[in-house]
Protein backbone atom coordinates (compact mmCIF):
# COMPACT_ATOMS: atom_id res chain seq x y z
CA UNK A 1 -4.11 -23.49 -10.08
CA UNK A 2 -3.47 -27.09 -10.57
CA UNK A 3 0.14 -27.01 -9.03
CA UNK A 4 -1.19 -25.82 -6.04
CA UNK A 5 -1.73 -27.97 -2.87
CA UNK A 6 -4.86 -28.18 -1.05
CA UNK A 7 -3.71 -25.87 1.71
CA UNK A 8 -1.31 -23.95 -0.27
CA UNK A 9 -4.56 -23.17 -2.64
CA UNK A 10 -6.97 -22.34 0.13
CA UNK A 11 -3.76 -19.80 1.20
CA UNK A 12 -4.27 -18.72 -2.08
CA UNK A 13 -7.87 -18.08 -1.96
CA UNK A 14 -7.66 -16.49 1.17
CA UNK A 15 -5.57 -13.76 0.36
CA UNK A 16 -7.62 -12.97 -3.26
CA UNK A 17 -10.68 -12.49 -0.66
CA UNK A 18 -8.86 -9.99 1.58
CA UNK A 19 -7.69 -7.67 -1.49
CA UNK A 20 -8.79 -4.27 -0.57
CA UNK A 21 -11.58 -2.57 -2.89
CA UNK A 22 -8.83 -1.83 -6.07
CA UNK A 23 -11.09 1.31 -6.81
CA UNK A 24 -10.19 2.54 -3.24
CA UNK A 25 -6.18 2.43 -3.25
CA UNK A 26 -3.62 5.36 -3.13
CA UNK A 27 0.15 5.50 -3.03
CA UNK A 28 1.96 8.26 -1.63
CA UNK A 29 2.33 8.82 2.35
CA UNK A 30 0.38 11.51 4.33
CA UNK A 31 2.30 14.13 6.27
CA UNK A 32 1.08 16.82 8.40
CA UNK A 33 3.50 20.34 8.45
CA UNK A 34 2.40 23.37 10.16
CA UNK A 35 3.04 27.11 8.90
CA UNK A 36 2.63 30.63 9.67
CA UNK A 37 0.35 32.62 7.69
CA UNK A 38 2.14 36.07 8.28
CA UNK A 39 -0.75 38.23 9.76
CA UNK A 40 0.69 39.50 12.51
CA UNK A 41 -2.83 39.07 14.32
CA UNK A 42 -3.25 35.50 13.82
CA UNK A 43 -3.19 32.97 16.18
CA UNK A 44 -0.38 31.42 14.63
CA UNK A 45 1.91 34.08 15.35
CA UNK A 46 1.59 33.18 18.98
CA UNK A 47 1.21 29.86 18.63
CA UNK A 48 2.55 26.86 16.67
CA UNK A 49 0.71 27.68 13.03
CA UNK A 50 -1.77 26.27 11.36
CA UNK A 51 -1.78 22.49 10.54
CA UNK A 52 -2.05 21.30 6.75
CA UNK A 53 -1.73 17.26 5.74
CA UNK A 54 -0.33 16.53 2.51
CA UNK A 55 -0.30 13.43 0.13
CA UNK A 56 3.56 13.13 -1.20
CA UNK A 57 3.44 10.83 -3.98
CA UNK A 58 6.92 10.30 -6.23
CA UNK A 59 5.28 10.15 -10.00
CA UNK A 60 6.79 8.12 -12.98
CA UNK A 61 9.62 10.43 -13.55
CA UNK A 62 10.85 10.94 -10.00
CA UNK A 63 9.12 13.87 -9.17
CA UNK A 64 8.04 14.17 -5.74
CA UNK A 65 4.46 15.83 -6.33
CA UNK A 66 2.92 17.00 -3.21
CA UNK A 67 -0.85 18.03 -2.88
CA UNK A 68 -2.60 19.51 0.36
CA UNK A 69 -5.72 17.95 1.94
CA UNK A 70 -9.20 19.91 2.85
CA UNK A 71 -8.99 18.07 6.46
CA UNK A 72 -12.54 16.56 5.61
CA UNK A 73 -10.86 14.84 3.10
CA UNK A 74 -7.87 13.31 5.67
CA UNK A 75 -9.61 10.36 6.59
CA UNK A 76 -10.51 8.60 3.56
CA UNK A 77 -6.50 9.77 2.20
CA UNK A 78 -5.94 7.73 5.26
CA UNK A 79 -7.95 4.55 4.80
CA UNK A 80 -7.19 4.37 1.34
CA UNK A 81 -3.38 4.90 1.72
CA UNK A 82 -4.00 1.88 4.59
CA UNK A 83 -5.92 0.03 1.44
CA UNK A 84 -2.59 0.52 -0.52
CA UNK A 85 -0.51 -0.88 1.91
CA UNK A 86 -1.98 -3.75 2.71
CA UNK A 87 -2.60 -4.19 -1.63
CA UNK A 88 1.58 -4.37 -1.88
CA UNK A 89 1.60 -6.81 1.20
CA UNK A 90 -0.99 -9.42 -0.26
CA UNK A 91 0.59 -9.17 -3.38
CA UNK A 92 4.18 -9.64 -1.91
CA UNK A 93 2.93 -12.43 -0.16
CA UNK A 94 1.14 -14.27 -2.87
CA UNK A 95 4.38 -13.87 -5.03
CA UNK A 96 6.29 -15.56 -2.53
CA UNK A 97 4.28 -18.27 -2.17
CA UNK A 98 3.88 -18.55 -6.20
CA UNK A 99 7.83 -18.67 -6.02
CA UNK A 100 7.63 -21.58 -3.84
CA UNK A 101 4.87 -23.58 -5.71
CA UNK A 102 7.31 -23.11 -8.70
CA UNK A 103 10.24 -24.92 -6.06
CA UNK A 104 7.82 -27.61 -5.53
CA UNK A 105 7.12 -28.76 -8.85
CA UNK A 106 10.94 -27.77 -9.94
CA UNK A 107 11.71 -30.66 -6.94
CA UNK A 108 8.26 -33.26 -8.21
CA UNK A 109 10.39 -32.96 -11.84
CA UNK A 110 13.49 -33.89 -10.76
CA UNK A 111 12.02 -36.92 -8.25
CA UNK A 112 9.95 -38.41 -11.32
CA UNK A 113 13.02 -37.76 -13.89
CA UNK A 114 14.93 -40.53 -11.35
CA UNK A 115 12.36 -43.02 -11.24
């Protein structure tokens, strides 16, 4: 990017680098609820149920879908949820600093259009 500075480009560079693998992203947020299976014989019946995580994820048309986890799955839901997270923050952040490269040569114009 030619508008860029030296340090506002190496900024730039930096963040590109620290994407997170775009093949391992996922939106929604994990939730764990616990439930009662109804056998009357069941530890859960005494206790506090049994635990289930879930992936909530609001689709195109407002939906909110929700689909339950086989626990060995939980951790990578979990890293790749992280992944997602951090994907909307770089990309927040390099927006913002595109907005202000687009200030800086707005304010170059307007110097060189009074000399």
């Amino acid at each position: 990017m030619k508008n860029l500075t030296d340090g506002s480009a190496r900024r730039h560079a930096r963040l590109l680098r620290s994407l997170p693998p775009l093949g391992e992203i996922l939106g929604g947020s994990l939730f764990e609820r616990r439930r009662r299976c109804g056998n009357p014989s069941c530890h859960c019946a005494r206790e506090e149920g049994h635990s289930t995580v879930y992936l909530g994820v609001r689709t195109a048309s407002g939906r909110i879908e929700q689909l339950s986890l086989i626990p060995e799955l939980v951790p990578l839901a979990k890293q790749w949820a992280a992944n997602y997270k951090r994907l909307l923050k770089i990309i927040d952040t390099i927006s913002s600093n595109n907005r202000q490269m687009f200030r800086q040569a707005r304010k170059r114009r307007r110097r060189n259009l009074k000399e």
